[in-house]
PDB file of N, CA and C in Angstrom:
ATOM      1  N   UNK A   1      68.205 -33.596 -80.276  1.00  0.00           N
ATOM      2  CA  UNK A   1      68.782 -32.435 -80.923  1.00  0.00           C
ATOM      3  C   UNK A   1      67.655 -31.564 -81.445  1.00  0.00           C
ATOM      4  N   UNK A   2      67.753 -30.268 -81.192  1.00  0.00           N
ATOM      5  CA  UNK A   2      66.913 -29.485 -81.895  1.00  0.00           C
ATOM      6  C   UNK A   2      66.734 -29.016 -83.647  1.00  0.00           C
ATOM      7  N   UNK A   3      65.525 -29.224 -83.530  1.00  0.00           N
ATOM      8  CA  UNK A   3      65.254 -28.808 -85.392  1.00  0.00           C
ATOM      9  C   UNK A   3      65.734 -27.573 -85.597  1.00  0.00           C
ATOM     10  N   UNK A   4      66.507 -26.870 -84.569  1.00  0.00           N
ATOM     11  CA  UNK A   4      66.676 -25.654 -85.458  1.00  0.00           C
ATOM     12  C   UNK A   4      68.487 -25.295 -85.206  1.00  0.00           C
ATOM     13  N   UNK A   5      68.590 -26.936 -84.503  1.00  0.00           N
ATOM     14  CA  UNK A   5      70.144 -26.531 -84.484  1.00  0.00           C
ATOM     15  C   UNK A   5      70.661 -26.766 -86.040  1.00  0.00           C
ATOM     16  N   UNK A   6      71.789 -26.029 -86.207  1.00  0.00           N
ATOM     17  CA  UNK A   6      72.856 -26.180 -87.362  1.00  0.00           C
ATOM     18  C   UNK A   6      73.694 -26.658 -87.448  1.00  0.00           C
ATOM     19  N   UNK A   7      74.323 -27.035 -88.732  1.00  0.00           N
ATOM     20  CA  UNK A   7      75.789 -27.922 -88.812  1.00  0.00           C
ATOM     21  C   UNK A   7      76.829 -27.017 -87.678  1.00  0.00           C
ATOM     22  N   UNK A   8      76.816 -25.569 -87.988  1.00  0.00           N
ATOM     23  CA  UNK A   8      77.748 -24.910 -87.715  1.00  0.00           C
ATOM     24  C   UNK A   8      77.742 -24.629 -86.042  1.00  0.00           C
ATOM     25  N   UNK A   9      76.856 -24.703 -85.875  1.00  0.00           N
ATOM     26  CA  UNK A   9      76.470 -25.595 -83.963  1.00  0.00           C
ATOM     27  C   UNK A   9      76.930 -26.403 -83.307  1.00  0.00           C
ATOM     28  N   UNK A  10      77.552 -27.470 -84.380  1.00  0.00           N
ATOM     29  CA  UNK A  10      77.798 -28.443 -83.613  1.00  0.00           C
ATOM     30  C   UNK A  10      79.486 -29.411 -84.366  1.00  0.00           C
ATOM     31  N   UNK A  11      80.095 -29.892 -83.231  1.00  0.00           N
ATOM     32  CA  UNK A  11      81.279 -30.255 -83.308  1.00  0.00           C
ATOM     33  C   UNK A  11      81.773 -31.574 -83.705  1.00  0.00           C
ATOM     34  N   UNK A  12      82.093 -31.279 -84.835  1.00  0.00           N
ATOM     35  CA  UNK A  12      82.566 -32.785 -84.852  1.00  0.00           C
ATOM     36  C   UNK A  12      81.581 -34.319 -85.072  1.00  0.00           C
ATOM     37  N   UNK A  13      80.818 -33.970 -86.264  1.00  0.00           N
ATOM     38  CA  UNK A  13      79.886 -34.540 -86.497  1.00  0.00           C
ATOM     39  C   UNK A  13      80.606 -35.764 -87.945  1.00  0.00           C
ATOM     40  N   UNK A  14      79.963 -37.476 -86.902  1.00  0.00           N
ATOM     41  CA  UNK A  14      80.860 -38.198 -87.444  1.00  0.00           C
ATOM     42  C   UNK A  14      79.424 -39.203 -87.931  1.00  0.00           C
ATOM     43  N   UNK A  15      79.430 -39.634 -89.082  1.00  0.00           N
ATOM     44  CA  UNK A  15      78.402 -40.090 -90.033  1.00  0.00           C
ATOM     45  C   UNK A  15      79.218 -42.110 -90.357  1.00  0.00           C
ATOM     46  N   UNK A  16      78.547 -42.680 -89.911  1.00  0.00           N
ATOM     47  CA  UNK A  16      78.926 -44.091 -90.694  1.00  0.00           C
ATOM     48  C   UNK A  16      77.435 -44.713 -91.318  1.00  0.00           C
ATOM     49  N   UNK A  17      77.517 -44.553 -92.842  1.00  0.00           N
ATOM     50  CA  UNK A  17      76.926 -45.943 -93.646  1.00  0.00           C
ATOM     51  C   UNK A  17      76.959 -47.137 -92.987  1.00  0.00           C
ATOM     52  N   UNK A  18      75.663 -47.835 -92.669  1.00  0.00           N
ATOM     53  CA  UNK A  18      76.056 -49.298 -92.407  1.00  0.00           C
ATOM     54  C   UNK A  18      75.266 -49.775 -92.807  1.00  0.00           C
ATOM     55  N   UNK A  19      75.220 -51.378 -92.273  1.00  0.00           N
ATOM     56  CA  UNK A  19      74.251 -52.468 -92.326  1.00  0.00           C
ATOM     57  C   UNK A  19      74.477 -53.120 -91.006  1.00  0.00           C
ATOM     58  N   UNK A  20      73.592 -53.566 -90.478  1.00  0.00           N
ATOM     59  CA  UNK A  20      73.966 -54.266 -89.484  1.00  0.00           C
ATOM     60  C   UNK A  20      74.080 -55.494 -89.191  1.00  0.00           C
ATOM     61  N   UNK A  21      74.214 -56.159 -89.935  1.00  0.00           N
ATOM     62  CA  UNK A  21      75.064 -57.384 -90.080  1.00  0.00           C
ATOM     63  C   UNK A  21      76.842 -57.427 -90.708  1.00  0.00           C
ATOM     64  N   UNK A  22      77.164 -56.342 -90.786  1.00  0.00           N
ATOM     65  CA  UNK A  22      77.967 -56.144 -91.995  1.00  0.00           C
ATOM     66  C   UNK A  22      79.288 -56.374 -90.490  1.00  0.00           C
ATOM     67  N   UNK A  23      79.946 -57.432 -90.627  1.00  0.00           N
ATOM     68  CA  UNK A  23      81.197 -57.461 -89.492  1.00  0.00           C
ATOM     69  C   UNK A  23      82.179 -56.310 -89.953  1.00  0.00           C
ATOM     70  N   UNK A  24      82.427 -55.814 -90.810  1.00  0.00           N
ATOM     71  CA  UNK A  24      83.425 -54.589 -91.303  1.00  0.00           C
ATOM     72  C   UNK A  24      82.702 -53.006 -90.658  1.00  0.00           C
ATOM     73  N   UNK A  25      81.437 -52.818 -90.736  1.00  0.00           N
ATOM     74  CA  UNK A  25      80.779 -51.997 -89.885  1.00  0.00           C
ATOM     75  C   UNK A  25      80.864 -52.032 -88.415  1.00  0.00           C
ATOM     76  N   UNK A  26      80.788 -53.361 -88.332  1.00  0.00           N
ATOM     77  CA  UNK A  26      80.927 -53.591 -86.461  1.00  0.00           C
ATOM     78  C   UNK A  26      82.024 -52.815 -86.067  1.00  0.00           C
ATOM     79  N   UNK A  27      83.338 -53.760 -86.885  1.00  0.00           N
ATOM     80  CA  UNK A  27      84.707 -52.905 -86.656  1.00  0.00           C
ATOM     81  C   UNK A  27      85.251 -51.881 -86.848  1.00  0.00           C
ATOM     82  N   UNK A  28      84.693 -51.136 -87.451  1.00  0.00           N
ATOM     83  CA  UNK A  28      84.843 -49.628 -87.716  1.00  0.00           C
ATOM     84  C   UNK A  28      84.295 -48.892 -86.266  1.00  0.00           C
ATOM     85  N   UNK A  29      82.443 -49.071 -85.911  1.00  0.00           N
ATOM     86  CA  UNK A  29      82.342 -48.525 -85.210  1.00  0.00           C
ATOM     87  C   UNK A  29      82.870 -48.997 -83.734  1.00  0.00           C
ATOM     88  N   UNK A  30      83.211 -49.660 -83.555  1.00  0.00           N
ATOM     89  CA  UNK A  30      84.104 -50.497 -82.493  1.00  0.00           C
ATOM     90  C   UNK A  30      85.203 -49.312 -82.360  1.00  0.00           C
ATOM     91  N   UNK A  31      86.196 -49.578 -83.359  1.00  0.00           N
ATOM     92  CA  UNK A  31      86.830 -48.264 -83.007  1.00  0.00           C
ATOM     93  C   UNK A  31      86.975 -46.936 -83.204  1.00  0.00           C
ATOM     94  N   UNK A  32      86.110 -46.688 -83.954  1.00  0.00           N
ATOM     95  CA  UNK A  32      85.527 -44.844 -83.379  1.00  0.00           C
ATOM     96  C   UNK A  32      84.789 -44.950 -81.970  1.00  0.00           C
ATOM     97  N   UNK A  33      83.608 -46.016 -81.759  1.00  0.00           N
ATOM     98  CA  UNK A  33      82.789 -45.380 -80.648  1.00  0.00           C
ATOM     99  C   UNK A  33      83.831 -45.954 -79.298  1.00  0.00           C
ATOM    100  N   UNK A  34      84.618 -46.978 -79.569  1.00  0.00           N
ATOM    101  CA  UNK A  34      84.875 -47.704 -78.456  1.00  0.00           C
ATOM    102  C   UNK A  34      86.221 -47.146 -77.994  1.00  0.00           C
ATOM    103  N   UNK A  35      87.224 -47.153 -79.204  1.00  0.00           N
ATOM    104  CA  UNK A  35      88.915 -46.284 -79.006  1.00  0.00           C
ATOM    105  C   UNK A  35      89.209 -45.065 -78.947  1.00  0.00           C
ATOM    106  N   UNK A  36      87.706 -44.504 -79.526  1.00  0.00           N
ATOM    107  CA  UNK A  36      87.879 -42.863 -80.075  1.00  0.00           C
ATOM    108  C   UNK A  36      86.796 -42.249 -78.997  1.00  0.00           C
ATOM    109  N   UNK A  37      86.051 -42.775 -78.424  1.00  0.00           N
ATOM    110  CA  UNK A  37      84.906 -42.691 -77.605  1.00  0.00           C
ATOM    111  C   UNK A  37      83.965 -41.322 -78.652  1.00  0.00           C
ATOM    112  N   UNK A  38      83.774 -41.383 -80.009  1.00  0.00           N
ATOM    113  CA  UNK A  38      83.179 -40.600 -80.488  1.00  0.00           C
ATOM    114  C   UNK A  38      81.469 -41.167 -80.702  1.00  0.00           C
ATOM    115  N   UNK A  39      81.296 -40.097 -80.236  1.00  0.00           N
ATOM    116  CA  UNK A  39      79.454 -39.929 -81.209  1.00  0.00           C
ATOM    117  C   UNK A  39      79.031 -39.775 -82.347  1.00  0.00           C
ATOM    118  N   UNK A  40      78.798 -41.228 -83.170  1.00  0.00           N
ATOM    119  CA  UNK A  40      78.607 -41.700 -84.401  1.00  0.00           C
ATOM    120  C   UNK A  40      77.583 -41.311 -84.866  1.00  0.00           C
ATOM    121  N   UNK A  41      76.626 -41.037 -86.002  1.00  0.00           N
ATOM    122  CA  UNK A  41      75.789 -41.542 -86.590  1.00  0.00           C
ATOM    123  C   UNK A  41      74.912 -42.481 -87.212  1.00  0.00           C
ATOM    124  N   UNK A  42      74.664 -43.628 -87.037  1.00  0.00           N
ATOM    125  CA  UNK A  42      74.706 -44.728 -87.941  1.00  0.00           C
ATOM    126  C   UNK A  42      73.286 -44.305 -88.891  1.00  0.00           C
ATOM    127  N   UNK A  43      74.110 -44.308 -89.971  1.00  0.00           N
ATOM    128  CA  UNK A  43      72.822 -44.573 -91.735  1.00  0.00           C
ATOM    129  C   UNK A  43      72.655 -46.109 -91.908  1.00  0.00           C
ATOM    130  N   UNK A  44      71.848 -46.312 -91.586  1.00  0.00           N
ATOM    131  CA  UNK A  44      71.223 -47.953 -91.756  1.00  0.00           C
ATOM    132  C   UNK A  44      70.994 -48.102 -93.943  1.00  0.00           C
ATOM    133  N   UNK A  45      71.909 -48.561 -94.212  1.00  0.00           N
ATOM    134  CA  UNK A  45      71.629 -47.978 -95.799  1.00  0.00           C
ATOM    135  C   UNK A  45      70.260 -48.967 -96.294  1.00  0.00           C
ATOM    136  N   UNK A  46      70.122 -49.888 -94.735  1.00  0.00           N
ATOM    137  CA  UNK A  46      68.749 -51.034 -95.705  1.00  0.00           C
ATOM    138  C   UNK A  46      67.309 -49.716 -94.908  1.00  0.00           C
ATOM    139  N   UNK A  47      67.700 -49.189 -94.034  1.00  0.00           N
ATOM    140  CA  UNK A  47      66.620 -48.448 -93.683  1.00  0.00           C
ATOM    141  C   UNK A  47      65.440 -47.589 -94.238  1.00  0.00           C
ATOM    142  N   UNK A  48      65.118 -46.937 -93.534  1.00  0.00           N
ATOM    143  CA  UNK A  48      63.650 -46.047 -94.461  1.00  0.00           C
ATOM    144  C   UNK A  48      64.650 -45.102 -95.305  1.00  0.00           C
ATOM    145  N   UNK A  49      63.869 -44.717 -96.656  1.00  0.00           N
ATOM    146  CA  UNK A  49      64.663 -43.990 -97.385  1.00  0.00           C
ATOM    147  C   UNK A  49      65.769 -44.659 -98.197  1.00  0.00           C
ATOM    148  N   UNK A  50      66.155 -45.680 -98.034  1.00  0.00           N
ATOM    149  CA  UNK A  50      67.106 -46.477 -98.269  1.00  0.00           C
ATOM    150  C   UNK A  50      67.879 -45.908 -99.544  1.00  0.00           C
ATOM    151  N   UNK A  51      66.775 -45.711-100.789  1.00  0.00           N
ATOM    152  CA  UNK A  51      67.046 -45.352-102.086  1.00  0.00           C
ATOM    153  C   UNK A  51      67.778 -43.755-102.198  1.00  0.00           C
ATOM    154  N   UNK A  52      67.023 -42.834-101.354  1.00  0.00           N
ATOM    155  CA  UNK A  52      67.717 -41.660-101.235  1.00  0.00           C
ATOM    156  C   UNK A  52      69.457 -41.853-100.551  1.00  0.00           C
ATOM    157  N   UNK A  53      69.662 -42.832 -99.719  1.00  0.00           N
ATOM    158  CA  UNK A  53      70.259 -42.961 -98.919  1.00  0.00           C
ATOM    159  C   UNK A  53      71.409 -43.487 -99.477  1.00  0.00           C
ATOM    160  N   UNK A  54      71.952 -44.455 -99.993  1.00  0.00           N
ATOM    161  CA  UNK A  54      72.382 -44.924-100.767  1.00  0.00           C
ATOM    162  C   UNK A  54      73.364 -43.811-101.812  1.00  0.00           C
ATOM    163  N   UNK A  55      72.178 -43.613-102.708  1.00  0.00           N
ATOM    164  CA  UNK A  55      72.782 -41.965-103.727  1.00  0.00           C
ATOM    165  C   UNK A  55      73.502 -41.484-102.906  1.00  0.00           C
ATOM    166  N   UNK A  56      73.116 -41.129-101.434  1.00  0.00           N
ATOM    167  CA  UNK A  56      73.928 -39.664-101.193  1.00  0.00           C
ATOM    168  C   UNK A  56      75.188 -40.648-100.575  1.00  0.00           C
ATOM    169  N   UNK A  57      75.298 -42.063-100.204  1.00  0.00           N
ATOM    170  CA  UNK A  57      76.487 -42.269-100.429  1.00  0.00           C
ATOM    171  C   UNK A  57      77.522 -42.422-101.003  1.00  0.00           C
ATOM    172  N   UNK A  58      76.913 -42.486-102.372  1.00  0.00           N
ATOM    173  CA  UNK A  58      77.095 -42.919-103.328  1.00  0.00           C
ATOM    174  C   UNK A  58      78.053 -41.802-103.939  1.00  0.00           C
ATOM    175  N   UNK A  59      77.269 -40.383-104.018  1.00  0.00           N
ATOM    176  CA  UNK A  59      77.771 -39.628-104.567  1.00  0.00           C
ATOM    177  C   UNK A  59      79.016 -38.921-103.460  1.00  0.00           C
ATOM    178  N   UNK A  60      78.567 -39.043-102.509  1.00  0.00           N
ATOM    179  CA  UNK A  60      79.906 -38.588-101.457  1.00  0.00           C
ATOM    180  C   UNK A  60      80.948 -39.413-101.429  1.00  0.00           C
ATOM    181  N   UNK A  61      80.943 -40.479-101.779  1.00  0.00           N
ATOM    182  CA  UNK A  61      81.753 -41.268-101.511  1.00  0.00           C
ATOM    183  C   UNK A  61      82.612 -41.605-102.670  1.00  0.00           C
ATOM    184  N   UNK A  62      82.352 -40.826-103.867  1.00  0.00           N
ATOM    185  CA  UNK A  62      83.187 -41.246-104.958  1.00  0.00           C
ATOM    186  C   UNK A  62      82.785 -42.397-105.669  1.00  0.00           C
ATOM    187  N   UNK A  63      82.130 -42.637-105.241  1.00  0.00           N
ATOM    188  CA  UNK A  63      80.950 -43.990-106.056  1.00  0.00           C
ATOM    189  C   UNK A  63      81.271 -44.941-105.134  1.00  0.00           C
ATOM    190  N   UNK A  64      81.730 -45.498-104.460  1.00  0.00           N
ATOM    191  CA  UNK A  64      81.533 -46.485-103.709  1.00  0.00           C
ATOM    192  C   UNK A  64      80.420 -47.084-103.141  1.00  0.00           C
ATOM    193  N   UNK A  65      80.104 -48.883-103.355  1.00  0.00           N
ATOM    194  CA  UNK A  65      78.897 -49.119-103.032  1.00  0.00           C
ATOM    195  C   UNK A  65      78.942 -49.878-101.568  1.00  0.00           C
ATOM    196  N   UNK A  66      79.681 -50.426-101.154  1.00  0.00           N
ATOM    197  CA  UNK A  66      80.106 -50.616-100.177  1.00  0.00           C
ATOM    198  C   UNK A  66      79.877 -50.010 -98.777  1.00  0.00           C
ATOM    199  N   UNK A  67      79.787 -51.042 -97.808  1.00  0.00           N
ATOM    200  CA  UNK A  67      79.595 -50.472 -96.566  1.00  0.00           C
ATOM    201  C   UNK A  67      80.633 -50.902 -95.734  1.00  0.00           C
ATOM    202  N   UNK A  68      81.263 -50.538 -94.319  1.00  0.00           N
ATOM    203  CA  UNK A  68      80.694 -48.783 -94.320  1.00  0.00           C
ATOM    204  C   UNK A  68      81.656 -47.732 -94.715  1.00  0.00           C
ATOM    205  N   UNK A  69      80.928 -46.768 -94.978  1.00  0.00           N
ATOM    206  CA  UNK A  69      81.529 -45.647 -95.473  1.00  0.00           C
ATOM    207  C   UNK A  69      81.726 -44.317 -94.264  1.00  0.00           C
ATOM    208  N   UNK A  70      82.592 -43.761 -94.445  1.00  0.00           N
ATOM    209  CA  UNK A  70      82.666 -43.162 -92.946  1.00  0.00           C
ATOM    210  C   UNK A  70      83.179 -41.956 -93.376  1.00  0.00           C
ATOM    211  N   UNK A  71      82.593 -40.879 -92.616  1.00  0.00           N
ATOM    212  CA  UNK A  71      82.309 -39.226 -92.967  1.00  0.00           C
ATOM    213  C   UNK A  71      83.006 -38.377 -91.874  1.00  0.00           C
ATOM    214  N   UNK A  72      83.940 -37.949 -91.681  1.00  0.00           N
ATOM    215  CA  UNK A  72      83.589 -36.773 -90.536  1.00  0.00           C
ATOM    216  C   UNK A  72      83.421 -35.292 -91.249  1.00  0.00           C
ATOM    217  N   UNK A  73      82.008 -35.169 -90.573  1.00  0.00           N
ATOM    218  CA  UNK A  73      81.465 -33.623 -90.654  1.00  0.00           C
ATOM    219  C   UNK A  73      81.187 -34.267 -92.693  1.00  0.00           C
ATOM    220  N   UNK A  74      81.496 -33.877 -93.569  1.00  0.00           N
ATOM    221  CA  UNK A  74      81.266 -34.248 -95.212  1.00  0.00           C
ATOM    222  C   UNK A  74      82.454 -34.652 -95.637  1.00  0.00           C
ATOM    223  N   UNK A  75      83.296 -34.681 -95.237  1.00  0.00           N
ATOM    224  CA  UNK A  75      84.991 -35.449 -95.781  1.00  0.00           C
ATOM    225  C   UNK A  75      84.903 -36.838 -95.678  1.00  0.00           C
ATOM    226  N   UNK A  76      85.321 -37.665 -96.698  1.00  0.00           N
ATOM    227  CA  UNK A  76      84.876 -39.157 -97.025  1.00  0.00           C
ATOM    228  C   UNK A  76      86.593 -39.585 -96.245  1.00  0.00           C
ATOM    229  N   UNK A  77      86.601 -40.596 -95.200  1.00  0.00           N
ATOM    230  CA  UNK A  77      87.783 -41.186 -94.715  1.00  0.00           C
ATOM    231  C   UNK A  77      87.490 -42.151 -95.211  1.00  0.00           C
ATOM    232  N   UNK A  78      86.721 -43.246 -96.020  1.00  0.00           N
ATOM    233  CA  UNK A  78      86.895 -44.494 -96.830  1.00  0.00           C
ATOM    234  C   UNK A  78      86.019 -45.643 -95.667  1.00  0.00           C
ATOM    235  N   UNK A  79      86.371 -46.460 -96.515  1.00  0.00           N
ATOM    236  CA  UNK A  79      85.705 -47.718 -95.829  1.00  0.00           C
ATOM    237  C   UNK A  79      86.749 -48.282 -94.179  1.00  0.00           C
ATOM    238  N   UNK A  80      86.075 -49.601 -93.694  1.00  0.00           N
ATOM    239  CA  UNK A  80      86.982 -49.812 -92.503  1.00  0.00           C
ATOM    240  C   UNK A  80      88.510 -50.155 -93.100  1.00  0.00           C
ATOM    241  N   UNK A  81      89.321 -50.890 -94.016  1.00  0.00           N
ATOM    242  CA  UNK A  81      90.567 -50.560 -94.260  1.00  0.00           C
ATOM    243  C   UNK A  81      91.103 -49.309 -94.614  1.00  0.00           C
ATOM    244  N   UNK A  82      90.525 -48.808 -95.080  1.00  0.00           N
ATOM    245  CA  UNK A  82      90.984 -46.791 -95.252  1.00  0.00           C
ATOM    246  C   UNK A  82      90.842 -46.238 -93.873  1.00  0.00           C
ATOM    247  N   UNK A  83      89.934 -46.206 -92.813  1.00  0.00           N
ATOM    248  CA  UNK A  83      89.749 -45.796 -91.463  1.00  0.00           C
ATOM    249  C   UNK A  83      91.069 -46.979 -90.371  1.00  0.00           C
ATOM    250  N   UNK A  84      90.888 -47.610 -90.869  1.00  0.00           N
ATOM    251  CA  UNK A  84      92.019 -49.198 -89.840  1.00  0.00           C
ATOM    252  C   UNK A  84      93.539 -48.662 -90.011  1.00  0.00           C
ATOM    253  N   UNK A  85      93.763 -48.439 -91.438  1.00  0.00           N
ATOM    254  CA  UNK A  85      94.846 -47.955 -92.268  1.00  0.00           C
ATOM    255  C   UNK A  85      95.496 -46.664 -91.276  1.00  0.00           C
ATOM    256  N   UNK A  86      94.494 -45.805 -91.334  1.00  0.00           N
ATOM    257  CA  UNK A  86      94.970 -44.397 -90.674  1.00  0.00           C
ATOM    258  C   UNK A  86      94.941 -43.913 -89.442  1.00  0.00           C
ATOM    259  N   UNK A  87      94.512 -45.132 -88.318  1.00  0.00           N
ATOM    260  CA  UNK A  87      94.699 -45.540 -87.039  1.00  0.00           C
ATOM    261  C   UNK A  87      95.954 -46.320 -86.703  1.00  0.00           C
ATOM    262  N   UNK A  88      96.235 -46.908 -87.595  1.00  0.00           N
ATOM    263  CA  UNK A  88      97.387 -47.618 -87.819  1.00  0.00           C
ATOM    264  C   UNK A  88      98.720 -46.828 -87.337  1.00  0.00           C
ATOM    265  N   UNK A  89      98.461 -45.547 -88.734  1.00  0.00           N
ATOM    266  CA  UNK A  89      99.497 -44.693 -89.030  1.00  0.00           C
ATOM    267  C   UNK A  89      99.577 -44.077 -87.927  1.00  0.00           C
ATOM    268  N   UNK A  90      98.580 -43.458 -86.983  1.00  0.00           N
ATOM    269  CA  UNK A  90      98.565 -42.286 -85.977  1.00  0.00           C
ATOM    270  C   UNK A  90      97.644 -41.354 -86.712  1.00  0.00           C
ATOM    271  N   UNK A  91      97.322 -41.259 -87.754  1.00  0.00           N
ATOM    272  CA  UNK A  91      96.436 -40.250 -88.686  1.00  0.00           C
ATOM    273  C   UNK A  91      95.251 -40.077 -87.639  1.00  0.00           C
ATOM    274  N   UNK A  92      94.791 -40.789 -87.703  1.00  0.00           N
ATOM    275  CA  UNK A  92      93.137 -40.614 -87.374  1.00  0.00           C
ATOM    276  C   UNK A  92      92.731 -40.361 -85.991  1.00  0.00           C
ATOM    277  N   UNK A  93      94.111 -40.199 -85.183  1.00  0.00           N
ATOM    278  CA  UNK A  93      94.232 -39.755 -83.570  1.00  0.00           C
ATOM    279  C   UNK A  93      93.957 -38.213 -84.359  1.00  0.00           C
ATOM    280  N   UNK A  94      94.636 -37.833 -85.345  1.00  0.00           N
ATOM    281  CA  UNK A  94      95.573 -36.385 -85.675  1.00  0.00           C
ATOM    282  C   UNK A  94      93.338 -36.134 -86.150  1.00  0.00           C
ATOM    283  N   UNK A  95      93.064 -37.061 -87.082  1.00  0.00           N
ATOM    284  CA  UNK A  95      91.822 -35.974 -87.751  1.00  0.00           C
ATOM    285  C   UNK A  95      90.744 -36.231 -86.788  1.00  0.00           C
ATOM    286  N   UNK A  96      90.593 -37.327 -85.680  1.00  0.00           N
ATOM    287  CA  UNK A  96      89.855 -36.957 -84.301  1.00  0.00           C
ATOM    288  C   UNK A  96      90.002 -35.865 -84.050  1.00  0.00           C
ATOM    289  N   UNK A  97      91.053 -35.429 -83.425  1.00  0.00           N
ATOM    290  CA  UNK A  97      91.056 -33.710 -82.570  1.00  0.00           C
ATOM    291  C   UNK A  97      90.884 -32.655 -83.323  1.00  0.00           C
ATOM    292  N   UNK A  98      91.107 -32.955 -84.651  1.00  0.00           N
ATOM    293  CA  UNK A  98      90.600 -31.846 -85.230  1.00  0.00           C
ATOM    294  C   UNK A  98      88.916 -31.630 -85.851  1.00  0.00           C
ATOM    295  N   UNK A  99      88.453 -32.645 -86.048  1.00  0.00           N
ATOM    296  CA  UNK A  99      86.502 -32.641 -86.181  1.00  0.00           C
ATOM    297  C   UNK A  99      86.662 -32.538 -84.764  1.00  0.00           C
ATOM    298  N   UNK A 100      87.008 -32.490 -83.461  1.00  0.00           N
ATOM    299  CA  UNK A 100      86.689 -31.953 -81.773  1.00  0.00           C
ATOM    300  C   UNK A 100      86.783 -31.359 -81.914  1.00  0.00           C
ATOM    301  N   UNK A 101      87.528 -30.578 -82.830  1.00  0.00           N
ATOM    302  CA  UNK A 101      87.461 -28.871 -82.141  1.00  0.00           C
ATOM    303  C   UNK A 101      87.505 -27.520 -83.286  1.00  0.00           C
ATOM    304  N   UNK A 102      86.486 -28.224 -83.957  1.00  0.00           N
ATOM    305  CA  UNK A 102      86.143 -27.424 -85.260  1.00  0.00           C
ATOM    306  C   UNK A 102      85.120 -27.430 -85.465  1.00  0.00           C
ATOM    307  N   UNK A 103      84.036 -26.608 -85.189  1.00  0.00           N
ATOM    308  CA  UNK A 103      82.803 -26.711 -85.728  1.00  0.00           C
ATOM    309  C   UNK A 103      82.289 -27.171 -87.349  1.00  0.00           C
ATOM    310  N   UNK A 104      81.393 -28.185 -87.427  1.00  0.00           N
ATOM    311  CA  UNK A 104      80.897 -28.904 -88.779  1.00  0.00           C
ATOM    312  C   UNK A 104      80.960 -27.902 -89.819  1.00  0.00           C
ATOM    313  N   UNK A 105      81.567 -28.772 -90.862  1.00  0.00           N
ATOM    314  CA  UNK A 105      81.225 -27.606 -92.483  1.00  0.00           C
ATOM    315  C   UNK A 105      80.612 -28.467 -93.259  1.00  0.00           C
ATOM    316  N   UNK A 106      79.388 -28.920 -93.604  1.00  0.00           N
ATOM    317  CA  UNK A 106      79.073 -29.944 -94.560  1.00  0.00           C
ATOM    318  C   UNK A 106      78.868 -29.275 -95.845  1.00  0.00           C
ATOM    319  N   UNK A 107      79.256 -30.256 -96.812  1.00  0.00           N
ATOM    320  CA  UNK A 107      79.401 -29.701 -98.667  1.00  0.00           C
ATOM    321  C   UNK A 107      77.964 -29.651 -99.027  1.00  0.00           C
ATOM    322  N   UNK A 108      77.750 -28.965 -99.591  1.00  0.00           N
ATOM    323  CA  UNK A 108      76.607 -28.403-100.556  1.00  0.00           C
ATOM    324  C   UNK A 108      75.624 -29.990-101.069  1.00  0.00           C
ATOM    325  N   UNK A 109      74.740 -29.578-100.546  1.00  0.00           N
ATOM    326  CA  UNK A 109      73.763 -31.231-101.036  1.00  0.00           C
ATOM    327  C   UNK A 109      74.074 -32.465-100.163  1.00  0.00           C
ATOM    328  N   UNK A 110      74.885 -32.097 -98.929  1.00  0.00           N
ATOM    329  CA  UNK A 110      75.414 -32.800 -97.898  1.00  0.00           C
ATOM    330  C   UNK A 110      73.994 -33.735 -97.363  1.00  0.00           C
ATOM    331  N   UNK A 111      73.620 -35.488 -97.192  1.00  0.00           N
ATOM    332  CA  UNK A 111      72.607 -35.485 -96.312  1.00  0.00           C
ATOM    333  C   UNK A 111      72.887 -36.626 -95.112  1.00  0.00           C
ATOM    334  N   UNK A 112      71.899 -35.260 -93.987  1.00  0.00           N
ATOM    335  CA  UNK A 112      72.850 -36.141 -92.922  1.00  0.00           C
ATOM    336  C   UNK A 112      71.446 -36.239 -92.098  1.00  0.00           C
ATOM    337  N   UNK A 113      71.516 -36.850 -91.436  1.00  0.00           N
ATOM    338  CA  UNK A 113      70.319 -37.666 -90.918  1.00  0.00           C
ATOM    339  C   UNK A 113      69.601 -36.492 -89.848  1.00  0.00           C
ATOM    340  N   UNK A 114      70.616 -35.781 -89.300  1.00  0.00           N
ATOM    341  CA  UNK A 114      70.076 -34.900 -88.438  1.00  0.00           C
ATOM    342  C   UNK A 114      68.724 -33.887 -88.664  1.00  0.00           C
ATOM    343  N   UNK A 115      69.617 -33.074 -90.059  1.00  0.00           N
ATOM    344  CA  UNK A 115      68.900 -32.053 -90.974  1.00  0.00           C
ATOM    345  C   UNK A 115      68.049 -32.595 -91.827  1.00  0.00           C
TER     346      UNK A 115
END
């Protein structure tokens, strides 16, 4: 991706907190990348930066310390039972097509691995 592309460039930009050992991470991205065939992000929260990293989940997420935490575009959909939950329902077919076909709006102090 280019350094000088923008949020507003690009479609449907989907962010997961993880760890990678974390079996609740597996299953989350299992079914975004695998049911939803979407292009994830993964934030390694033990990774470089870790400490910055963390906060900004922290604070996006309503305080939650927990992994994973899952973003589309800056809107917090919750951990894998809040994301499982609304696949369940049919929801999360409904807020797939809509991060497809809406260009990204991220909130103010938004940090996303790209930028």
């Amino acid at each position: 991706m280019s350094a000088v592309a923008t949020a507003t460039e690009q479609l449907g930009l989907v962010t997961v907190y993880h760890k990678e050992t974390c079996p609740h991470c597996k299953k989350v991205l299992e079914l975004l990348e695998g049911d939803y065939g979407l292009e994830v992000t993964k934030v390694d929260v033990l990774g470089e930066d870790s400490d910055k990293v963390l906060k900004q989940m922290r604070t996006f997420s309503g305080g939650r310390n927990t992994v994973p935490q899952v973003f589309f575009n800056s809107h917090h959909l919750g951990g894998n039972d809040d994301v499982q939950a609304l696949h369940a329902e049919g929801e999360l077919e409904k807020l797939v097509e809509s991060i497809l076909s809406e260009p990204a709006t991220l909130k103010k102090g938004w940090y996303h691995p790209w930028y």
